[in-house]
Protein backbone atom coordinates (compact mmCIF):
# COMPACT_ATOMS: atom_id res chain seq x y z
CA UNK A 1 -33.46 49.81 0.24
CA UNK A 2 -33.57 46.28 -0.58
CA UNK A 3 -32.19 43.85 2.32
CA UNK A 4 -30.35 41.64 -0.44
CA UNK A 5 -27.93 44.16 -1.27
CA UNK A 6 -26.02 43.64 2.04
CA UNK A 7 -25.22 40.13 1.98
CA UNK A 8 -21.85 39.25 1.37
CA UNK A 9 -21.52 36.84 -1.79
CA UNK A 10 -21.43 33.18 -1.05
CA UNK A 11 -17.59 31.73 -1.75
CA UNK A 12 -17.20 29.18 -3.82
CA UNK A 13 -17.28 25.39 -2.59
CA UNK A 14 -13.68 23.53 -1.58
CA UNK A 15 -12.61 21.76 -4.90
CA UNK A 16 -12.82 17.73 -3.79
CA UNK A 17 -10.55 16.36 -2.04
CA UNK A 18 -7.67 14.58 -4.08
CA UNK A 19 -7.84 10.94 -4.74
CA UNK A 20 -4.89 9.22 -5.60
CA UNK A 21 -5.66 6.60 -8.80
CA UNK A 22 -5.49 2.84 -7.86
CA UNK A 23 -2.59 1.24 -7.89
CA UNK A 24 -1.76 -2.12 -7.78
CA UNK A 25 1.70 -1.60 -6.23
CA UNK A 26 3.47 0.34 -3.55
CA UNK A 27 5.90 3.14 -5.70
CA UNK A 28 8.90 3.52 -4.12
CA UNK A 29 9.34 7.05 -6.10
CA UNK A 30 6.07 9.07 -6.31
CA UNK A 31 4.33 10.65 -2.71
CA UNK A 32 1.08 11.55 -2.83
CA UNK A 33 2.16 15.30 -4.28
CA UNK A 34 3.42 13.55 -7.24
CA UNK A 35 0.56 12.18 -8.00
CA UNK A 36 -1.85 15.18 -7.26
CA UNK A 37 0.71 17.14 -10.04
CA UNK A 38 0.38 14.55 -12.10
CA UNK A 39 -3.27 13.58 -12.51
CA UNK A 40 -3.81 17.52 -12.96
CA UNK A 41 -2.31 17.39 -16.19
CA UNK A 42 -3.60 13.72 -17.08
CA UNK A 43 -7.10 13.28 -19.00
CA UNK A 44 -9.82 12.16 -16.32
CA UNK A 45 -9.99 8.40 -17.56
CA UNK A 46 -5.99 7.88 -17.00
CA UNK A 47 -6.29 9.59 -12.80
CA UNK A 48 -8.52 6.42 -12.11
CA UNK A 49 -6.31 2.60 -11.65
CA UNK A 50 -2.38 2.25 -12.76
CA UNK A 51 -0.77 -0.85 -13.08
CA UNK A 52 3.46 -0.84 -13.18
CA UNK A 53 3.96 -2.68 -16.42
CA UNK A 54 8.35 -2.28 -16.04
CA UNK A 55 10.34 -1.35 -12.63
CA UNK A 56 14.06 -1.65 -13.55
CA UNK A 57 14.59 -2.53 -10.02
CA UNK A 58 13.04 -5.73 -10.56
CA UNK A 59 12.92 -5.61 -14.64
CA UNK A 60 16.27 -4.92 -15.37
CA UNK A 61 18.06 -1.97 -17.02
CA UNK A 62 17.66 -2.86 -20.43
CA UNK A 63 15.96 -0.61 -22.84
CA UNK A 64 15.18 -3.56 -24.84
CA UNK A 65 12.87 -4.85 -21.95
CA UNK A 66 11.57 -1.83 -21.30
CA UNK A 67 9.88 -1.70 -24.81
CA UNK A 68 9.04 -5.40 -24.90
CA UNK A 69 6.79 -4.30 -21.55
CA UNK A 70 4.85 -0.72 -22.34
CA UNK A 71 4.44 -1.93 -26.03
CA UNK A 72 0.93 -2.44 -26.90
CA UNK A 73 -0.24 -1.26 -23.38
CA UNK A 74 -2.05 1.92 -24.02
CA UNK A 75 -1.27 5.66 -22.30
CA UNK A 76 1.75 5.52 -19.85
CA UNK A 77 3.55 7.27 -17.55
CA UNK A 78 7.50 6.66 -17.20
CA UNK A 79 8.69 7.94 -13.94
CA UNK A 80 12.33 8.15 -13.15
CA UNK A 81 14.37 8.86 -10.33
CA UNK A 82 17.92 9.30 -11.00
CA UNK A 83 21.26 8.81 -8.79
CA UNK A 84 20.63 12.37 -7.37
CA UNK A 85 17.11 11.58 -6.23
CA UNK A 86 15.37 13.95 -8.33
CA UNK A 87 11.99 12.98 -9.83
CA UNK A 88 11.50 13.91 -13.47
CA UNK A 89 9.67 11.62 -16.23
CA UNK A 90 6.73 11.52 -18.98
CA UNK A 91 3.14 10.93 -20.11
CA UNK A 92 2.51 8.86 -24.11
CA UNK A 93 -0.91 9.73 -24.47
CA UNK A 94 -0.75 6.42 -27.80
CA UNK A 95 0.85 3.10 -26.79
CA UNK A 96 4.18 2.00 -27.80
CA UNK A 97 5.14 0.34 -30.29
CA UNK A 98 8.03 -0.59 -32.27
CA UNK A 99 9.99 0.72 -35.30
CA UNK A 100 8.83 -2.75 -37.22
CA UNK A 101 5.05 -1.96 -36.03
CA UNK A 102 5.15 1.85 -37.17
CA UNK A 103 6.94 0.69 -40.76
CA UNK A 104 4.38 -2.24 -41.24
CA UNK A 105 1.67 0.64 -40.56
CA UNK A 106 3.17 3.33 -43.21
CA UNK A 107 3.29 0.38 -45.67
CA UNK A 108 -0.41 -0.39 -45.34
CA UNK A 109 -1.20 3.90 -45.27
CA UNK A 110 0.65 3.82 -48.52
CA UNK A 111 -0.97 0.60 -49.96
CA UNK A 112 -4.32 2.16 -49.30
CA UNK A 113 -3.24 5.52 -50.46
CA UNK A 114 -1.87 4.43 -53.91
CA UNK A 115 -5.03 2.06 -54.38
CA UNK A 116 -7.33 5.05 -53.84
């Protein structure tokens, strides 16, 4: 009998340990679980540096602000909390942009299209 067919199989190695992205601020709503949930379900190259681009603490509560300051800016994350306390929010995987931005866009689609 061979000796190898007593050894117990080897267990897997500990996933890493999680590292929180970079931020450059302090978030007054999201622990360190937050984030772990978070960057599970985030593509690898958006777990690695966030910047806060709108805190309506400090930005205001106008929606019109809000878009003026996530347009153009790439994949976000909105995080609310709301009078409650609970946590909830969102990921836009494409950048804002406005209604004026998305119409100019169509135009030029259907420009190209009816040149074609």
């Amino acid at each position: 009998p061979s000796a190898s067919k007593n050894k117990e199989p080897k267990e897997p190695p500990p996933p890493p340990a999680f590292e929180p992205p970079k931020m450059d601020f302090d978030s007054e709503i999201l622990t360190k679980e937050h984030l772990e949930l978070l960057c599970k379900y985030l593509p690898m190259d958006e777990t690695v540096r966030w910047r806060r681009v709108f805190n309506s603490g400090k930005d205001g509560k106008s929606f019109t602000r809000f878009g003026a300051q996530v347009c153009n800016r790439g994949p976000t994350i909105v995080v609310i909390r709301d009078a409650d306390g609970h946590v909830f929010g969102g990921h836009a995987d494409e950048g804002w942009c406005t209604y004026a931005q998305r119409y100019k866009e169509a135009q030029a689609e259907a420009a190209a299209i009816s040149r074609a």
